[in-house]
C-alpha atoms as a PDB file:
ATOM      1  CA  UNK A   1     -11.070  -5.887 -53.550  1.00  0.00           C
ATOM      2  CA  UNK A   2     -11.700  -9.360 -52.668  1.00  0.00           C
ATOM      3  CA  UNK A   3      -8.347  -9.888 -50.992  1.00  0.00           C
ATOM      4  CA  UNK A   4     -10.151  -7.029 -48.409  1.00  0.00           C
ATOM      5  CA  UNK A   5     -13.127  -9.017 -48.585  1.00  0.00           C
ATOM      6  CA  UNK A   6     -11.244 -12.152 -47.235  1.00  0.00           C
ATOM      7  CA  UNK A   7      -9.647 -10.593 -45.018  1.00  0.00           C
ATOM      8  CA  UNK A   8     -12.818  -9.111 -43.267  1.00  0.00           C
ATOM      9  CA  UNK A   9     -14.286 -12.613 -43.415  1.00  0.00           C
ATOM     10  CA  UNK A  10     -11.470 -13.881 -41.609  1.00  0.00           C
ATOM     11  CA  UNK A  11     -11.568 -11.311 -39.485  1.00  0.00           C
ATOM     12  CA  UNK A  12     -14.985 -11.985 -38.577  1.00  0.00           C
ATOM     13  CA  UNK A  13     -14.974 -15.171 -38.242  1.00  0.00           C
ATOM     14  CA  UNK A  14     -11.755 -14.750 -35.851  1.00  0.00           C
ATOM     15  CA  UNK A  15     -14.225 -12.581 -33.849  1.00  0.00           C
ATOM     16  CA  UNK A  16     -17.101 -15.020 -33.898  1.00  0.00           C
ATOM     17  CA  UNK A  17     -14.872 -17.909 -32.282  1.00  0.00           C
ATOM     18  CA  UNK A  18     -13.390 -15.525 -29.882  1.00  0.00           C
ATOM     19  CA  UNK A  19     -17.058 -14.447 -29.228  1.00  0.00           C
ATOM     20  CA  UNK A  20     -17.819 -18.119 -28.374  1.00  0.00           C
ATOM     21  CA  UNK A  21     -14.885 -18.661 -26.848  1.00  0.00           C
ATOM     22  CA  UNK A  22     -15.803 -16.695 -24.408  1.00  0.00           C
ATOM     23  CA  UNK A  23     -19.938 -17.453 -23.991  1.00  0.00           C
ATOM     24  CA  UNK A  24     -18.979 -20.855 -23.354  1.00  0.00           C
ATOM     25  CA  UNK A  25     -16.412 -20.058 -20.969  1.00  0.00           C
ATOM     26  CA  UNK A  26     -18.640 -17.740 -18.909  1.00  0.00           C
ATOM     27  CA  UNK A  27     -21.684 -20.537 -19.128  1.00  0.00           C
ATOM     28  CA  UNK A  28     -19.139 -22.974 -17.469  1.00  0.00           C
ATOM     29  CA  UNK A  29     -18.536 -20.550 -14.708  1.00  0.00           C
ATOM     30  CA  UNK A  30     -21.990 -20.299 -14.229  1.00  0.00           C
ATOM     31  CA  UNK A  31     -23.513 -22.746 -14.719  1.00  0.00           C
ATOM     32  CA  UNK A  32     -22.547 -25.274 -12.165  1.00  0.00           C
ATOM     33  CA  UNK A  33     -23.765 -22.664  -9.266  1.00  0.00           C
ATOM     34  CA  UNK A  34     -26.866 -23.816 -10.390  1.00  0.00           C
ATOM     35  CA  UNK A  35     -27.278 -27.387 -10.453  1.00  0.00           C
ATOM     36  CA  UNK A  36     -27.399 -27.606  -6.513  1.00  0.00           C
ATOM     37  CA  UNK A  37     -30.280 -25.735  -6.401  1.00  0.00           C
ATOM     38  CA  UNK A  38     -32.709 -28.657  -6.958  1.00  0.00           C
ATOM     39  CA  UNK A  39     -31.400 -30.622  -4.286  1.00  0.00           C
ATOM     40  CA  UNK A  40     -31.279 -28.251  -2.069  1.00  0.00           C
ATOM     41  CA  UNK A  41     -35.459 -27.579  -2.602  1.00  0.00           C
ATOM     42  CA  UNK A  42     -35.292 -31.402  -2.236  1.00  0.00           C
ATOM     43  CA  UNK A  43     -33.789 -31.088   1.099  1.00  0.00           C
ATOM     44  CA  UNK A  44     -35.679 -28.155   1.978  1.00  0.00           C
ATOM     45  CA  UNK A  45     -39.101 -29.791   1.378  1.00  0.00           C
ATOM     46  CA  UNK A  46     -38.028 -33.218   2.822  1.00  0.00           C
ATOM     47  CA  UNK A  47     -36.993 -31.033   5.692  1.00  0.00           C
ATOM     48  CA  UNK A  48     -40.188 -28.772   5.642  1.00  0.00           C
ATOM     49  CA  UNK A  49     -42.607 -32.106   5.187  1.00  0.00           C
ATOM     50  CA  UNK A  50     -41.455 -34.820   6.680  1.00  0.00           C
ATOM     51  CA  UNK A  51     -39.036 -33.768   9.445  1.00  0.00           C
ATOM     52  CA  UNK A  52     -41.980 -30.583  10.174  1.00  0.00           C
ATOM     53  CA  UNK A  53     -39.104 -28.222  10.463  1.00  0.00           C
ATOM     54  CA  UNK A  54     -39.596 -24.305  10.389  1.00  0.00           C
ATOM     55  CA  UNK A  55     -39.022 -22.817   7.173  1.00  0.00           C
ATOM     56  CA  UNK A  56     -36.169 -20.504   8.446  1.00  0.00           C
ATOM     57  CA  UNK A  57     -34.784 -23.568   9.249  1.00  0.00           C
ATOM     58  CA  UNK A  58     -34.765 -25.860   6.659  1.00  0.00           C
ATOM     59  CA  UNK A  59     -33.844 -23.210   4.129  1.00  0.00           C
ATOM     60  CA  UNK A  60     -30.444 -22.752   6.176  1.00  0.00           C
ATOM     61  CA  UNK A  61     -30.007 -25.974   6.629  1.00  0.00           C
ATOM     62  CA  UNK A  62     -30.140 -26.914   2.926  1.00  0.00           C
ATOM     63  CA  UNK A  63     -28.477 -24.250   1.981  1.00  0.00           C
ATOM     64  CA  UNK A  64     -25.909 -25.560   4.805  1.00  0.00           C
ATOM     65  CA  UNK A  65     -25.999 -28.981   3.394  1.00  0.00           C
ATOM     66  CA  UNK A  66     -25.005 -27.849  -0.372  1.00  0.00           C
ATOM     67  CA  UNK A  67     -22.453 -25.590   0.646  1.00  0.00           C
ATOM     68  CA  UNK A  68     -20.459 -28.649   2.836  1.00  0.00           C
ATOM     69  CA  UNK A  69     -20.634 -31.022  -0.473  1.00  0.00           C
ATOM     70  CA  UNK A  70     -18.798 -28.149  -2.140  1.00  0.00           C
ATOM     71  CA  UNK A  71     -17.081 -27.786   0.031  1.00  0.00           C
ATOM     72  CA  UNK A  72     -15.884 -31.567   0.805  1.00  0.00           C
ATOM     73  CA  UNK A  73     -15.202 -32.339  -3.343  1.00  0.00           C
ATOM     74  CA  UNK A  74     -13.002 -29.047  -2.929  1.00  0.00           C
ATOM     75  CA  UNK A  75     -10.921 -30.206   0.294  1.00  0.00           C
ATOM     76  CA  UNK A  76     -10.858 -33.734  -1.565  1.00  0.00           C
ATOM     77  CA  UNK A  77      -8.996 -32.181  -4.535  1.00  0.00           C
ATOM     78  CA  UNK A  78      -6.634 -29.858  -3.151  1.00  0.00           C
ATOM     79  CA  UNK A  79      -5.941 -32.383  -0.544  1.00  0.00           C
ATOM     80  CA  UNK A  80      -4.715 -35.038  -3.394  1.00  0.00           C
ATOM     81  CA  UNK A  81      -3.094 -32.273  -4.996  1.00  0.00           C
ATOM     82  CA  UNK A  82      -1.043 -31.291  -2.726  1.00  0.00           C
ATOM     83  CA  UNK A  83       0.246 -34.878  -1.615  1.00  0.00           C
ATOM     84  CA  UNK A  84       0.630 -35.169  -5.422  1.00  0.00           C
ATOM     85  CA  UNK A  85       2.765 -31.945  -5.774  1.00  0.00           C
ATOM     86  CA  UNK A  86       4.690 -32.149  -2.439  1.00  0.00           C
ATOM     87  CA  UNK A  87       6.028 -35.262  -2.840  1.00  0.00           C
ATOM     88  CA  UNK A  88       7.929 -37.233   0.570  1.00  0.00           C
ATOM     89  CA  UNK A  89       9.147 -33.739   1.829  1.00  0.00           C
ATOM     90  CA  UNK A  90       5.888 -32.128   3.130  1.00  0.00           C
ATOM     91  CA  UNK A  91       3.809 -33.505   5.740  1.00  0.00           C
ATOM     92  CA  UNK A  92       0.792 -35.730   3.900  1.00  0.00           C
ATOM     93  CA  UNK A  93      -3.002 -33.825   3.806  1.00  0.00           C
ATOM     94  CA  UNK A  94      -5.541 -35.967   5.590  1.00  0.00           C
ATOM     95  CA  UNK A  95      -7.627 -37.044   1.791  1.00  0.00           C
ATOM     96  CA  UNK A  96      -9.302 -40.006   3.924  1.00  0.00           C
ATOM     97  CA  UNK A  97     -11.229 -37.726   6.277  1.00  0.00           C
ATOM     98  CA  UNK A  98     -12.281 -35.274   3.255  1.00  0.00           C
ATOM     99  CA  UNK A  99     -13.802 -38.699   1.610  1.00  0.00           C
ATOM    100  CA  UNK A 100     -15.713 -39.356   4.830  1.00  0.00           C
ATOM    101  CA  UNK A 101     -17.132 -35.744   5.126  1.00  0.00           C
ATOM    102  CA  UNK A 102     -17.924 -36.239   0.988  1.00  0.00           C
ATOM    103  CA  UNK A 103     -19.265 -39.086   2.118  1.00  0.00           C
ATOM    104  CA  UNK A 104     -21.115 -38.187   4.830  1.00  0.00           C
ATOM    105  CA  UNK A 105     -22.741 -35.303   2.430  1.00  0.00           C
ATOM    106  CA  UNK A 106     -24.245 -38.218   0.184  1.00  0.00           C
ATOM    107  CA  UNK A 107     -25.314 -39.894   2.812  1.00  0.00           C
ATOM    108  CA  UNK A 108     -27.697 -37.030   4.381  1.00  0.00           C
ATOM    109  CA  UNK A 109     -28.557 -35.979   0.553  1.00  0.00           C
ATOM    110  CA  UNK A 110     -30.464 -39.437  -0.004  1.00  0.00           C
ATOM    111  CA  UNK A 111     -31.600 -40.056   3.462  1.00  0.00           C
ATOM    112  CA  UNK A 112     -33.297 -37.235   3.175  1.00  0.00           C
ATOM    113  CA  UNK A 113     -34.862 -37.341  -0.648  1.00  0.00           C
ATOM    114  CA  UNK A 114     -35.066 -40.706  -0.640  1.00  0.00           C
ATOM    115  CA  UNK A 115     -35.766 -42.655   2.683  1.00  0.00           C
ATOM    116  CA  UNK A 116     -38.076 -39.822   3.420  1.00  0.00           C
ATOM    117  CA  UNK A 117     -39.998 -39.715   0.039  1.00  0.00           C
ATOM    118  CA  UNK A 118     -43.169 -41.719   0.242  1.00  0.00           C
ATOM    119  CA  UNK A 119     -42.843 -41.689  -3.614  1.00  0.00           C
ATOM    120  CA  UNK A 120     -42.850 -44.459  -5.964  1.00  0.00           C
ATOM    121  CA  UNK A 121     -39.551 -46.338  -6.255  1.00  0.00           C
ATOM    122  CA  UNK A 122     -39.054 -45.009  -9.944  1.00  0.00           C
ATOM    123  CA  UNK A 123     -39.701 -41.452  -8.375  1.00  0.00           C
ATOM    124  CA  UNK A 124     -37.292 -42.141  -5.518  1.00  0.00           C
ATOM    125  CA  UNK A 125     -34.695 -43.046  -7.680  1.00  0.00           C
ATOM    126  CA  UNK A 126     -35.117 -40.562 -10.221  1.00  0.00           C
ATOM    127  CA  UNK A 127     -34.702 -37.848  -7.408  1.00  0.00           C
ATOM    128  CA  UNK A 128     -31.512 -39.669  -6.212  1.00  0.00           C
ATOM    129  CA  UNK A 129     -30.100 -39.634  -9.325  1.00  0.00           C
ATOM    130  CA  UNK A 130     -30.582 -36.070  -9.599  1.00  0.00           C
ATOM    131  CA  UNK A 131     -28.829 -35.146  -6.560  1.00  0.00           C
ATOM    132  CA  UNK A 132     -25.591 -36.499  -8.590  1.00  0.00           C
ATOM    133  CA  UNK A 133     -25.356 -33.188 -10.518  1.00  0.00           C
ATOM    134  CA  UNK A 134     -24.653 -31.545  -7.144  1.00  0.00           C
ATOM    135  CA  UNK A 135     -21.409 -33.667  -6.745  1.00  0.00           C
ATOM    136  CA  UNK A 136     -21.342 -33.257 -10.660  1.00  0.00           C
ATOM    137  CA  UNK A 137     -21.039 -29.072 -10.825  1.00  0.00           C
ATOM    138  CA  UNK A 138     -18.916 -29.918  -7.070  1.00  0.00           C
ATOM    139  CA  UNK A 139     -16.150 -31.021  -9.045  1.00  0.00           C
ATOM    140  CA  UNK A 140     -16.243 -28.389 -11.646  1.00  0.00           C
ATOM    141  CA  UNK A 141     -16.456 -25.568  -9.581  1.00  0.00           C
ATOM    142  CA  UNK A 142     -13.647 -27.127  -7.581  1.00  0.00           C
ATOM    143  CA  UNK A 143     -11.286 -28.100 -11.003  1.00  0.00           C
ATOM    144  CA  UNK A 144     -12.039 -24.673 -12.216  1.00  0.00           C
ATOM    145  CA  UNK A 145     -10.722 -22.804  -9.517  1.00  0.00           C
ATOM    146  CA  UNK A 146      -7.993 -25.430  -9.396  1.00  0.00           C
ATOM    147  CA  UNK A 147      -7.083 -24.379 -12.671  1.00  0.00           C
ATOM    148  CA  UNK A 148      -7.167 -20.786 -12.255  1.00  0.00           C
ATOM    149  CA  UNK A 149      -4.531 -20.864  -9.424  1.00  0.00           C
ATOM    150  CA  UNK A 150      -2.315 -23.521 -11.717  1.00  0.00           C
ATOM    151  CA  UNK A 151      -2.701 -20.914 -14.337  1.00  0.00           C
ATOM    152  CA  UNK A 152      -1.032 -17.834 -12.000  1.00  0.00           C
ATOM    153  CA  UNK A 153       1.054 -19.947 -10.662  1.00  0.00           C
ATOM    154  CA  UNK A 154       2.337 -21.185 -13.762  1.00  0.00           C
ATOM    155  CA  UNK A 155       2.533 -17.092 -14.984  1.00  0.00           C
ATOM    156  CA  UNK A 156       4.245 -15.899 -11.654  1.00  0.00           C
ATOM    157  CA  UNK A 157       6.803 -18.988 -12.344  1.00  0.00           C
ATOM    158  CA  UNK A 158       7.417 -17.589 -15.625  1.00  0.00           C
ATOM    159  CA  UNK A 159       7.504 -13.952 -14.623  1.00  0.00           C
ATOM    160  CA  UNK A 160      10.290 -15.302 -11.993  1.00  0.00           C
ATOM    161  CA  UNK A 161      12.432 -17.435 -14.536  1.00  0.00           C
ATOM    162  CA  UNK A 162      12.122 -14.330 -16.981  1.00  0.00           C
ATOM    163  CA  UNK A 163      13.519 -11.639 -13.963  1.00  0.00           C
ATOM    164  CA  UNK A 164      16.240 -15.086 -13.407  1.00  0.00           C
ATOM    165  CA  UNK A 165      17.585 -14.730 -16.696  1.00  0.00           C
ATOM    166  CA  UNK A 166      17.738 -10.972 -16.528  1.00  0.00           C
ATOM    167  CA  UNK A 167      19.931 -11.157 -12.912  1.00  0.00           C
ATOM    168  CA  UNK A 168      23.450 -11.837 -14.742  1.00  0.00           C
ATOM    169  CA  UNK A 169      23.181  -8.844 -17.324  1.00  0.00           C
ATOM    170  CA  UNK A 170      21.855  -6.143 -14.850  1.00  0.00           C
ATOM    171  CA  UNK A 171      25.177  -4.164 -13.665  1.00  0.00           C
ATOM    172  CA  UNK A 172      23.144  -1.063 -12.278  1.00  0.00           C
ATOM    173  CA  UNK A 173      23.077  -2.696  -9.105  1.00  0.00           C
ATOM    174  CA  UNK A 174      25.869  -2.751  -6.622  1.00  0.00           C
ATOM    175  CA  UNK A 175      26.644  -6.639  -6.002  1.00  0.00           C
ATOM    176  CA  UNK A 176      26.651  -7.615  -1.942  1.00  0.00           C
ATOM    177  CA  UNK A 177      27.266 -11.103  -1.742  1.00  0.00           C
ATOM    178  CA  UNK A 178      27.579 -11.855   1.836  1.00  0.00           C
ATOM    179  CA  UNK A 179      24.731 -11.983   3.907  1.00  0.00           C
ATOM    180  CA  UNK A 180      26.844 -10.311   7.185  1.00  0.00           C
ATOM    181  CA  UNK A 181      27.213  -7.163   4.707  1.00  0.00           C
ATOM    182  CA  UNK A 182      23.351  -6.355   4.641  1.00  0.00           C
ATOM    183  CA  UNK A 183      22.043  -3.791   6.905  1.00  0.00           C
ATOM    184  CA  UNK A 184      18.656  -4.686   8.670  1.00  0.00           C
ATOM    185  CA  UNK A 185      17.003  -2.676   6.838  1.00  0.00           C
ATOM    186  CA  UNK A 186      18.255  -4.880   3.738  1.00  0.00           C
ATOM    187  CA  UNK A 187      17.386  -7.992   5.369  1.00  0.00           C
ATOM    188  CA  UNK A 188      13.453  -6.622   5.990  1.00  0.00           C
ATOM    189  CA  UNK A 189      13.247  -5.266   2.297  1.00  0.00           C
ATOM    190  CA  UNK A 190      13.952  -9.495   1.960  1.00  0.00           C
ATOM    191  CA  UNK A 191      11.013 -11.029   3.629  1.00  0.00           C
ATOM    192  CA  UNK A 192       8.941  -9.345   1.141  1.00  0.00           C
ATOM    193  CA  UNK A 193      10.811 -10.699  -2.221  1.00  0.00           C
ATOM    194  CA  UNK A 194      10.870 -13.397  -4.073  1.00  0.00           C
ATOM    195  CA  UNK A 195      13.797 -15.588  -4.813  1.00  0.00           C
ATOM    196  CA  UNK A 196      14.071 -14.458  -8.201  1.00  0.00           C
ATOM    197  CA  UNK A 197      13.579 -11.010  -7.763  1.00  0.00           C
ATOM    198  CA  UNK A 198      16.592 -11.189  -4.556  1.00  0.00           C
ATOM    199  CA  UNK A 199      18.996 -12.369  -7.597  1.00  0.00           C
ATOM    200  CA  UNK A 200      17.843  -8.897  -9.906  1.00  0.00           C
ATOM    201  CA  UNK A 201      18.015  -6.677  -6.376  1.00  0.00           C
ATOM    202  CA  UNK A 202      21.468  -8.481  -5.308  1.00  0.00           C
ATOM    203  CA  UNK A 203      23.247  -9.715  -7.846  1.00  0.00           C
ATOM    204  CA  UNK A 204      23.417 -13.477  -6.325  1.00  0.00           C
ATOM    205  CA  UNK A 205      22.732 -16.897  -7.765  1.00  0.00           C
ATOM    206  CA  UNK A 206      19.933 -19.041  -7.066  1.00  0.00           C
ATOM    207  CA  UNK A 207      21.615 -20.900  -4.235  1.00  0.00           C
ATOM    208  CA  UNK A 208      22.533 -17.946  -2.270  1.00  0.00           C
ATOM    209  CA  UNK A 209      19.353 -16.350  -3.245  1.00  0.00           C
ATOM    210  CA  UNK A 210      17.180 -18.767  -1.397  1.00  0.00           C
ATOM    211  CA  UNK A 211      19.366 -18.465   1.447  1.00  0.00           C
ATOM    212  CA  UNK A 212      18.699 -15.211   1.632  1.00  0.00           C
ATOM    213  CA  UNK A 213      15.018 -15.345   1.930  1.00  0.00           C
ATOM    214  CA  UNK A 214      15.368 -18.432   4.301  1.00  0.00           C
ATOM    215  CA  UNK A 215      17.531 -16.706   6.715  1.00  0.00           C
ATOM    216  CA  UNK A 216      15.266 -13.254   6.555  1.00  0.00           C
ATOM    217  CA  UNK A 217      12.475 -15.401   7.501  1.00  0.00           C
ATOM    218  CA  UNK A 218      13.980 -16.655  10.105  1.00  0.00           C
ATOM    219  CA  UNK A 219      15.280 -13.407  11.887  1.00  0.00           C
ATOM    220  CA  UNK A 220      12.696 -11.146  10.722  1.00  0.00           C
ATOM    221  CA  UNK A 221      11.041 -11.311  14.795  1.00  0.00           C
ATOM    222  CA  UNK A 222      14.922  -9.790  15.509  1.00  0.00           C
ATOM    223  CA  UNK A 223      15.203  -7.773  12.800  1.00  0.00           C
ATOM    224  CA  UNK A 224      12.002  -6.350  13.536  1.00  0.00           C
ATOM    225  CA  UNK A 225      12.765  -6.066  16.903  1.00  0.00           C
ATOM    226  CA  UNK A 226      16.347  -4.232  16.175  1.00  0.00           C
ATOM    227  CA  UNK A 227      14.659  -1.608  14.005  1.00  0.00           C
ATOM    228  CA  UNK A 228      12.272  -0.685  16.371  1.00  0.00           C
ATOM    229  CA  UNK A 229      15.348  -0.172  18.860  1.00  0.00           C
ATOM    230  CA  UNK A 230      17.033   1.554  16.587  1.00  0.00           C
ATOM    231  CA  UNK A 231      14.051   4.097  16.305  1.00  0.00           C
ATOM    232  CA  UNK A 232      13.358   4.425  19.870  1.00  0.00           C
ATOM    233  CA  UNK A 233      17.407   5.485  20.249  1.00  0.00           C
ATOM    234  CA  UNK A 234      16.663   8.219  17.771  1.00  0.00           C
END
């Protein structure tokens, strides 16, 4: 009896962190969609008051203005990331120029709430220092989303080195290890597989794998072009 009572707490209590778990996680999603709403009613009513702009207008231009600080923190990161992950091989992503435009979003932000504000200087810079949080939930959103694509990538990666290990030990497939052996219509099923799963269909290591899928890319125009010949001649 009170093993089954320990085991429901623990159940329980494996449901209430879960439960959590998961209410924080979906707060965090959430939750930074929000903070850019203040500046942008800052914007709009600096906008609306000062600059004497039609409502219409100022409401899509704030809106404008949030959406390109997203927008710049999010070209910022993927920028650095992919100079990070590419290494000397790839050509380099332009970072500076997303720093300007992030820059540039800052700079309309407190011209706008703060230049414009008639306000006290305490006021002034308390509305300033709000703004932040739009950069703030900027880079979440952006990291998040970041993650979420590291996150498949890192499954697909895993799916691929699983179907890797399986290529040796699958005999049900008839081996063709020369690439002047495949018909066209072999070389077109290519373009749309992956390296690993070329090895499973094939039978061919890595190396020749990749080769495969390089050279299908290359000729798929021809191939393309070959099978439609082929049809018409039917």
């Amino acid at each position: 009896m009170i093993k089954k009572i320990v085991q429901f707490l623990e159940s329980l209590l494996t449901l209430n962190k879960a439960a959590e778990s998961l209410a924080v996680d979906v707060l965090a999603s959430y939750a930074p969609w929000l903070a850019p709403l203040s500046t942008a009613f800052m914007v709009y009513q600096a906008l609306v008051n000062r600059l004497e702009y039609p409502a219409w207008v100022a409401m899509a231009t704030s809106i404008a203005v949030e959406v390109l600080g997203l927008s710049s923190v999010q070209t910022i990161l993927s920028f650095s990331a992919w100079n990070r992950e590419t290494g000397k091989t790839a050509p380099k992503a332009p970072v500076f120029f997303a720093i300007v435009a992030g820059v540039l979003y800052l700079s309309v932000v407190m011209v706008l709430i703060v230049l414009l504000d008639p306000a006290g200087t305490t006021e002034k810079l308390a509305k300033g220092v709000l703004a932040l949080l739009s950069v703030s939930a900027a880079f979440v959103i952006s990291l998040r989303a970041a993650q979420s694509k590291r996150a498949a990538d890192w499954k697909q990666e895993k799916q691929e080195r699983k179907l890797t290990q399986l290529a040796p030990h699958n005999t049900q497939l008839a081996p063709r290890p020369d690439w002047r052996l495949l018909t066209d219509e072999q070389r077109q099923k290519i373009t749309g597989l992956s390296v690993a799963e070329i090895m499973t269909t094939f039978r061919v290591k890595e190396r020749t794998a990749q080769y495969y899928h390089a050279r299908a890319k290359e000729s798929q125009p021809i191939i393309e072009n070959h099978l439609q010949f082929s049809e018409n001649d039917l």
